[in-house]
PDB file of N, CA and C in Angstrom:
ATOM      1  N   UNK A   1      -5.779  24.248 -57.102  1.00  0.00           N
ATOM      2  CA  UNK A   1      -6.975  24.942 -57.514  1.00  0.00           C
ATOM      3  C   UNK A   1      -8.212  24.088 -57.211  1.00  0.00           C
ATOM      4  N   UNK A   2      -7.785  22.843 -57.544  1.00  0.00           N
ATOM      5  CA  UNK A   2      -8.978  21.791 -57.122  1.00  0.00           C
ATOM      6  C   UNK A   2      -9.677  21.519 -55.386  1.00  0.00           C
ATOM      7  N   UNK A   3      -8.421  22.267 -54.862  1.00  0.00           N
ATOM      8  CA  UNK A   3      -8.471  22.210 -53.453  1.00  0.00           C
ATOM      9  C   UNK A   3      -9.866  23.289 -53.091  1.00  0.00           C
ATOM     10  N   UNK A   4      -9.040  23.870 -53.775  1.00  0.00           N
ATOM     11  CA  UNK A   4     -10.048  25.670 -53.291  1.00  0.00           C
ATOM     12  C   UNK A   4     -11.816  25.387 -54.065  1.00  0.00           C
ATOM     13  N   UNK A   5     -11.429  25.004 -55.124  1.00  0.00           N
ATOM     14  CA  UNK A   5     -13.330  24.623 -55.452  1.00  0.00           C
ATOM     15  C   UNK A   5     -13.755  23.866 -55.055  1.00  0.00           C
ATOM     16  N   UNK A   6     -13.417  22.418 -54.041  1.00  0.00           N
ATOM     17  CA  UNK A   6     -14.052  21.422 -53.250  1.00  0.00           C
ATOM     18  C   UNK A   6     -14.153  21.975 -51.954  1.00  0.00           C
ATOM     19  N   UNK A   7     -13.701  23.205 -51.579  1.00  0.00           N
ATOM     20  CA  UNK A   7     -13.663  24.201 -50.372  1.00  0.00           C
ATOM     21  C   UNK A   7     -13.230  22.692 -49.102  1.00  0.00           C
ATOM     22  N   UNK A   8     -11.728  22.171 -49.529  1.00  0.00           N
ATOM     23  CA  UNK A   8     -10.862  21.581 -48.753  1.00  0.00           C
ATOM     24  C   UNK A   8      -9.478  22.179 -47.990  1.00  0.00           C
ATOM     25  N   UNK A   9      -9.793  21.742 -46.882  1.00  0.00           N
ATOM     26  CA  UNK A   9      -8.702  22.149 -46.724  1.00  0.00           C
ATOM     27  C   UNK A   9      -6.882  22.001 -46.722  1.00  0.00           C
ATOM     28  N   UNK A  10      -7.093  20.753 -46.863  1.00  0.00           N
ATOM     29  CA  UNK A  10      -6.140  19.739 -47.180  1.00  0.00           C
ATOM     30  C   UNK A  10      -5.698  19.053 -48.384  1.00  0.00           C
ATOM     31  N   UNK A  11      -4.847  19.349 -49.153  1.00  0.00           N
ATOM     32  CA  UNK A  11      -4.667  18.434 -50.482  1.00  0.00           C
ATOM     33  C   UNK A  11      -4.870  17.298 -50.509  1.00  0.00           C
ATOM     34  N   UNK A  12      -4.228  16.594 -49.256  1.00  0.00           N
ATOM     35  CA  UNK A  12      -4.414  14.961 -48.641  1.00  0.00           C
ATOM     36  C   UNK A  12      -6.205  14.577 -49.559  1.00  0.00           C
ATOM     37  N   UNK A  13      -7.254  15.643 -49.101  1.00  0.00           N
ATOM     38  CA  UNK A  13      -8.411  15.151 -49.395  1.00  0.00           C
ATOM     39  C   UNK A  13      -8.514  14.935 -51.061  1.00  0.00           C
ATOM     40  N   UNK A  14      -7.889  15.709 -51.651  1.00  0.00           N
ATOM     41  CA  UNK A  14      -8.654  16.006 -53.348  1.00  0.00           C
ATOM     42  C   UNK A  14      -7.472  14.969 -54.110  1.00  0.00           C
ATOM     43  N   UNK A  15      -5.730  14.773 -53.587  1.00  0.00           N
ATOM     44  CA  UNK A  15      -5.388  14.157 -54.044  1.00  0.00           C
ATOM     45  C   UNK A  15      -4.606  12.831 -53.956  1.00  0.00           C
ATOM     46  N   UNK A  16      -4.454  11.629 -54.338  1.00  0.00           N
ATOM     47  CA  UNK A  16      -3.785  11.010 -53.354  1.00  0.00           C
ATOM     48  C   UNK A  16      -2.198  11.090 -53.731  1.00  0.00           C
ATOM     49  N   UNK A  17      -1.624  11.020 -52.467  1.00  0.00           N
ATOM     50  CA  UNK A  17      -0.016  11.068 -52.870  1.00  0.00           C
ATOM     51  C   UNK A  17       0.807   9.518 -52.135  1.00  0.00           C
ATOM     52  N   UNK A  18       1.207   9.220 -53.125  1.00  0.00           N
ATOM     53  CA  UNK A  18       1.929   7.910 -52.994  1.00  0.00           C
ATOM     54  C   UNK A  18       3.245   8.092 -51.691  1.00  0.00           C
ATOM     55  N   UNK A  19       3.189   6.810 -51.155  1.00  0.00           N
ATOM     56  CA  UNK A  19       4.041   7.146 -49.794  1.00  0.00           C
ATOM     57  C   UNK A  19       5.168   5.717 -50.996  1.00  0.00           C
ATOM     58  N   UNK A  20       6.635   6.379 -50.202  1.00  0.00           N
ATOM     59  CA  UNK A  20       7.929   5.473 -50.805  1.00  0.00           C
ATOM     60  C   UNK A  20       7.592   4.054 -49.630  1.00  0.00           C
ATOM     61  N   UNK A  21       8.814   3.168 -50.051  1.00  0.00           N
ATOM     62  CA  UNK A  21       9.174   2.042 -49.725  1.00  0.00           C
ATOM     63  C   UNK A  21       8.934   1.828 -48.062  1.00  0.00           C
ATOM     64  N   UNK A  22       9.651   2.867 -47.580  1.00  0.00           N
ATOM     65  CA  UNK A  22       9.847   2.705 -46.038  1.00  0.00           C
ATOM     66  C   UNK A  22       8.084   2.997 -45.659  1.00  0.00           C
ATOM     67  N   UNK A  23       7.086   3.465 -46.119  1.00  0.00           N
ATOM     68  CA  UNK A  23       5.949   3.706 -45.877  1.00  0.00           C
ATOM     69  C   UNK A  23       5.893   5.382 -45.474  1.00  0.00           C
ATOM     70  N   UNK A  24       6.566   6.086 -45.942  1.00  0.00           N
ATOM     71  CA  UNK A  24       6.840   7.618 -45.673  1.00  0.00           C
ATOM     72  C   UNK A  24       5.937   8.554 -46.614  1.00  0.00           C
ATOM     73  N   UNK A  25       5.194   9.250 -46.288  1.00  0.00           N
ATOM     74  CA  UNK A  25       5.199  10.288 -46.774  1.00  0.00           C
ATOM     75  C   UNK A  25       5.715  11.690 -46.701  1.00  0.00           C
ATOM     76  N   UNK A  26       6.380  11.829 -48.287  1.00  0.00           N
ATOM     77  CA  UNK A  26       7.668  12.696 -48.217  1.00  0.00           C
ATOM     78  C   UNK A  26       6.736  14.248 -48.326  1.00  0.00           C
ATOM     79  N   UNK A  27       5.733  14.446 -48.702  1.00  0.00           N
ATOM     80  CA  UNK A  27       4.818  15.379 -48.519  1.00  0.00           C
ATOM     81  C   UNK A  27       4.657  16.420 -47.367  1.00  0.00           C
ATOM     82  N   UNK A  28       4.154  15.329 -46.527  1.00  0.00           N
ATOM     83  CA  UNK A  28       4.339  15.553 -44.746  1.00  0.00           C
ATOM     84  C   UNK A  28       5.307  15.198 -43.771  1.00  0.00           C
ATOM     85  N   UNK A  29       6.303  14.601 -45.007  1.00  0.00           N
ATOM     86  CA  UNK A  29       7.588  14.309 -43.795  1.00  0.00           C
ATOM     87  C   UNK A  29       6.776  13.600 -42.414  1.00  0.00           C
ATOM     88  N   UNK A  30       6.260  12.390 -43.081  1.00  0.00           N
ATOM     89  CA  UNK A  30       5.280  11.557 -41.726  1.00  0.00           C
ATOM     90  C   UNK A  30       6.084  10.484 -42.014  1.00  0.00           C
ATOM     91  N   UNK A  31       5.772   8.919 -41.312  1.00  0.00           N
ATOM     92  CA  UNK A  31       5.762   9.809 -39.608  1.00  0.00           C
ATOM     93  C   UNK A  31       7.296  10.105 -39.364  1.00  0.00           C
ATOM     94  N   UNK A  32       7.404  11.226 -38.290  1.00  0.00           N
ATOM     95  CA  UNK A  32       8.636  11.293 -37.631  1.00  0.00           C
ATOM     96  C   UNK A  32       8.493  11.717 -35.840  1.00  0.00           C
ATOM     97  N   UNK A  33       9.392  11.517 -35.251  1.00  0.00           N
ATOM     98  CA  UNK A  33       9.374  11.425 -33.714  1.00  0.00           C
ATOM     99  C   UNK A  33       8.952  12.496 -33.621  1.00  0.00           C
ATOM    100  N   UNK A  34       8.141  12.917 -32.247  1.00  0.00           N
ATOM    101  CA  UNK A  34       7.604  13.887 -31.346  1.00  0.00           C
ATOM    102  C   UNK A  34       8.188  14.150 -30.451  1.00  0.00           C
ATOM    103  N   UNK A  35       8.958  15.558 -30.572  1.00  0.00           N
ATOM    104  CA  UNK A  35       9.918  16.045 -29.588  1.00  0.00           C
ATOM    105  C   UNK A  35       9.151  16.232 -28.405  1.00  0.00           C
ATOM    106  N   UNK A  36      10.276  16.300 -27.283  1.00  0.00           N
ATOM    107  CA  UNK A  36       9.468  16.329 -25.693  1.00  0.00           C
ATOM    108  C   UNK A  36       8.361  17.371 -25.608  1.00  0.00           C
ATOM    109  N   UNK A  37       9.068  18.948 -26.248  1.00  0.00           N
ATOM    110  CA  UNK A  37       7.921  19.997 -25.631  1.00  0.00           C
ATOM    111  C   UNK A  37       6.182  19.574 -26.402  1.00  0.00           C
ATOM    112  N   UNK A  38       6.065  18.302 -27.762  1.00  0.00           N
ATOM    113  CA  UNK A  38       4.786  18.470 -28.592  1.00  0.00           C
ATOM    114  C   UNK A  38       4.403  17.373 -27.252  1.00  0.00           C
ATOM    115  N   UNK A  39       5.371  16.409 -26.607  1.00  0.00           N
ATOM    116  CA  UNK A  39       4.475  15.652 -25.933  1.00  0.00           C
ATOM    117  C   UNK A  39       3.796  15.961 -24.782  1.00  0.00           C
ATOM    118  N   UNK A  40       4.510  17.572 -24.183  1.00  0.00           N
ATOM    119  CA  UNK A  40       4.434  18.077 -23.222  1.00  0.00           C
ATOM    120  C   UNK A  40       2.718  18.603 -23.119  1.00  0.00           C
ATOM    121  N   UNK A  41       3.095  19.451 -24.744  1.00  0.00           N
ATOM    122  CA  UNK A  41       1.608  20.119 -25.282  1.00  0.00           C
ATOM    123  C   UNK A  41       0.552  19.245 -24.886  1.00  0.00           C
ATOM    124  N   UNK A  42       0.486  18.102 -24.978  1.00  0.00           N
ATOM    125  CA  UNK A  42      -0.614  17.126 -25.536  1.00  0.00           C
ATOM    126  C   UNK A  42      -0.732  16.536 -24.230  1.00  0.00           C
ATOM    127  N   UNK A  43       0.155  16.738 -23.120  1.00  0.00           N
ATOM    128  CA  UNK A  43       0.041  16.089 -21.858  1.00  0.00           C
ATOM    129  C   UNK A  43       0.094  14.319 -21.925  1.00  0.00           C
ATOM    130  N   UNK A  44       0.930  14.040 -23.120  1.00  0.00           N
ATOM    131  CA  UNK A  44       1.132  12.400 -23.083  1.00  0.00           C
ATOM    132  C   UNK A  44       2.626  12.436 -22.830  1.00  0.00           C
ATOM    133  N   UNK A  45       2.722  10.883 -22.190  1.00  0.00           N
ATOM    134  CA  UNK A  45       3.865  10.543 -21.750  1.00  0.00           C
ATOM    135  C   UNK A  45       4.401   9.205 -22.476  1.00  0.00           C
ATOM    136  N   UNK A  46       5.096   9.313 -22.681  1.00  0.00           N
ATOM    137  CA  UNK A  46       5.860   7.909 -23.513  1.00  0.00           C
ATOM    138  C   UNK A  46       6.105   6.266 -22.590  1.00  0.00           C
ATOM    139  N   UNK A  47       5.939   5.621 -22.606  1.00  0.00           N
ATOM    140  CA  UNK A  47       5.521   4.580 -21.752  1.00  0.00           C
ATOM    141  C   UNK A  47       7.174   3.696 -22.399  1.00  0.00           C
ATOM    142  N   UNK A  48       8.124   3.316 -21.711  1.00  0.00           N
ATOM    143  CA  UNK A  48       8.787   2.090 -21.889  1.00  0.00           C
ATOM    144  C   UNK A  48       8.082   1.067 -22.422  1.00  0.00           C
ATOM    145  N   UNK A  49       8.805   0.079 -23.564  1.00  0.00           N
ATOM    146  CA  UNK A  49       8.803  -0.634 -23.837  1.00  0.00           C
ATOM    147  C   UNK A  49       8.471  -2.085 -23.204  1.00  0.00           C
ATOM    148  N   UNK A  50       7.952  -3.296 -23.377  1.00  0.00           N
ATOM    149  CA  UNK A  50       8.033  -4.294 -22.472  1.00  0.00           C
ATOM    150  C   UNK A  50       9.056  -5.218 -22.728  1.00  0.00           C
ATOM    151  N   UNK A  51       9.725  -5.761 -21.745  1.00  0.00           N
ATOM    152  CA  UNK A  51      10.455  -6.729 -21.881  1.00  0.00           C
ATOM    153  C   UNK A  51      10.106  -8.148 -22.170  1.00  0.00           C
ATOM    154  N   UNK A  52      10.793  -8.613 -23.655  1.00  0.00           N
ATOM    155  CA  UNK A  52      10.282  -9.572 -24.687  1.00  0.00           C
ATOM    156  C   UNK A  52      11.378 -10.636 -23.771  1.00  0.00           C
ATOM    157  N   UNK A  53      10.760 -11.787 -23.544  1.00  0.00           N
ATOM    158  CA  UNK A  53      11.182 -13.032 -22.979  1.00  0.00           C
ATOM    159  C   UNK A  53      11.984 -13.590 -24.289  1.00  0.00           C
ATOM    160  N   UNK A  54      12.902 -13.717 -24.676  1.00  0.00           N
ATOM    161  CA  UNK A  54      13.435 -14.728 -25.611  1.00  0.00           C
ATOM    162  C   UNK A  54      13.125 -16.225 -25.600  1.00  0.00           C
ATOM    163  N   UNK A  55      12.603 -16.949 -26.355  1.00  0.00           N
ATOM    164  CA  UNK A  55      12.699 -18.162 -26.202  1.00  0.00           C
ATOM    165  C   UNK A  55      13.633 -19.258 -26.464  1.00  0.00           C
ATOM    166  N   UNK A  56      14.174 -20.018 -25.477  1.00  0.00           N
ATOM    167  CA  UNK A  56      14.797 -21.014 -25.878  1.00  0.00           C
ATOM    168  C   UNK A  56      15.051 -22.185 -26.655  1.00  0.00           C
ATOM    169  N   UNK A  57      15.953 -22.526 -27.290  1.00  0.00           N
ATOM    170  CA  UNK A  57      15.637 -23.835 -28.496  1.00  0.00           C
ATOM    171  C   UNK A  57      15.328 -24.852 -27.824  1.00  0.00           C
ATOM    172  N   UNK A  58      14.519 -25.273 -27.351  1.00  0.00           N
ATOM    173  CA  UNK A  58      14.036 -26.767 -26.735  1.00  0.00           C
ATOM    174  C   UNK A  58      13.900 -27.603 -27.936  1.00  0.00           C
ATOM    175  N   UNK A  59      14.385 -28.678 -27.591  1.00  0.00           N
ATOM    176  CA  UNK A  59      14.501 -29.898 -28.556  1.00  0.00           C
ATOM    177  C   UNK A  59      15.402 -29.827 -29.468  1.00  0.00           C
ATOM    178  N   UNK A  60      16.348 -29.146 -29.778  1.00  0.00           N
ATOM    179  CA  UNK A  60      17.610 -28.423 -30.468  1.00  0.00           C
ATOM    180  C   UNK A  60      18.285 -29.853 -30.393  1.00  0.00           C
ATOM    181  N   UNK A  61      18.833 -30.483 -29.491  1.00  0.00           N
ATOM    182  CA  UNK A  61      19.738 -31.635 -29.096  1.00  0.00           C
ATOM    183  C   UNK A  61      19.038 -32.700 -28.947  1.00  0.00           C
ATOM    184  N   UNK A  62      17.734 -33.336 -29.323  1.00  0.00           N
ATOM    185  CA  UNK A  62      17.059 -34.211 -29.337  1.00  0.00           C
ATOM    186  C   UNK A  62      17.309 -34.207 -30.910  1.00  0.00           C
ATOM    187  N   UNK A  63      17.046 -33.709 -31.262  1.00  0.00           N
ATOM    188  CA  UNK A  63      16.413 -33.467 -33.010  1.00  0.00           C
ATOM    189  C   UNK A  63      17.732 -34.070 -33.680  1.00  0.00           C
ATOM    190  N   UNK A  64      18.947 -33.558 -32.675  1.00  0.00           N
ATOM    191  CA  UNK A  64      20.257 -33.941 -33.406  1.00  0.00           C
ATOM    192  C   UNK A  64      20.566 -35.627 -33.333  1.00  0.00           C
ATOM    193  N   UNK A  65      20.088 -35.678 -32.160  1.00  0.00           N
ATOM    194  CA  UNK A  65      20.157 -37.420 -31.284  1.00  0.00           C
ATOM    195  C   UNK A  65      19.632 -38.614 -32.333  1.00  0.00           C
ATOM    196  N   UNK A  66      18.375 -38.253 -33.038  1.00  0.00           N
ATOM    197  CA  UNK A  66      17.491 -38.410 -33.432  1.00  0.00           C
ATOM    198  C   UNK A  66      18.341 -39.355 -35.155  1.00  0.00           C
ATOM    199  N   UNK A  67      18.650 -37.897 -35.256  1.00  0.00           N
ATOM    200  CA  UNK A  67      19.963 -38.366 -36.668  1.00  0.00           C
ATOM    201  C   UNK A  67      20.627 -39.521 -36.485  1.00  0.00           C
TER     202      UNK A  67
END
């Protein structure tokens, strides 16, 4: 009702709603994945990931030497 006399359109605006643990709001069921045809709509394309270099333990066997 509070919605309709602040002439909102969105509850989001008049009230706040607490999101759980994982950071979800169970309200809007946010966020969740965007099937192909919404990405199609929107003319975006999903870009691969970059490949993360792992780093190696350098000094791992010095440190032990050391002992």
């Amino acid at each position: 009702m509070v919605m309709l006399l602040a002439e909102e359109p969105n509850i989001h605006e008049i009230i706040a709603f607490p999101m759980n643990q994982q950071v979800q709001d169970l309200l809007m069921q946010a966020p969740v994945l965007a099937n192909p045809e919404q990405l199609r709509e929107l003319h975006l394309k999903l870009a691969p990931l970059p490949k993360v270099e792992k780093k190696s333990e350098e000094g791992g066997d010095q440190a032990k030497a050391a002992d």
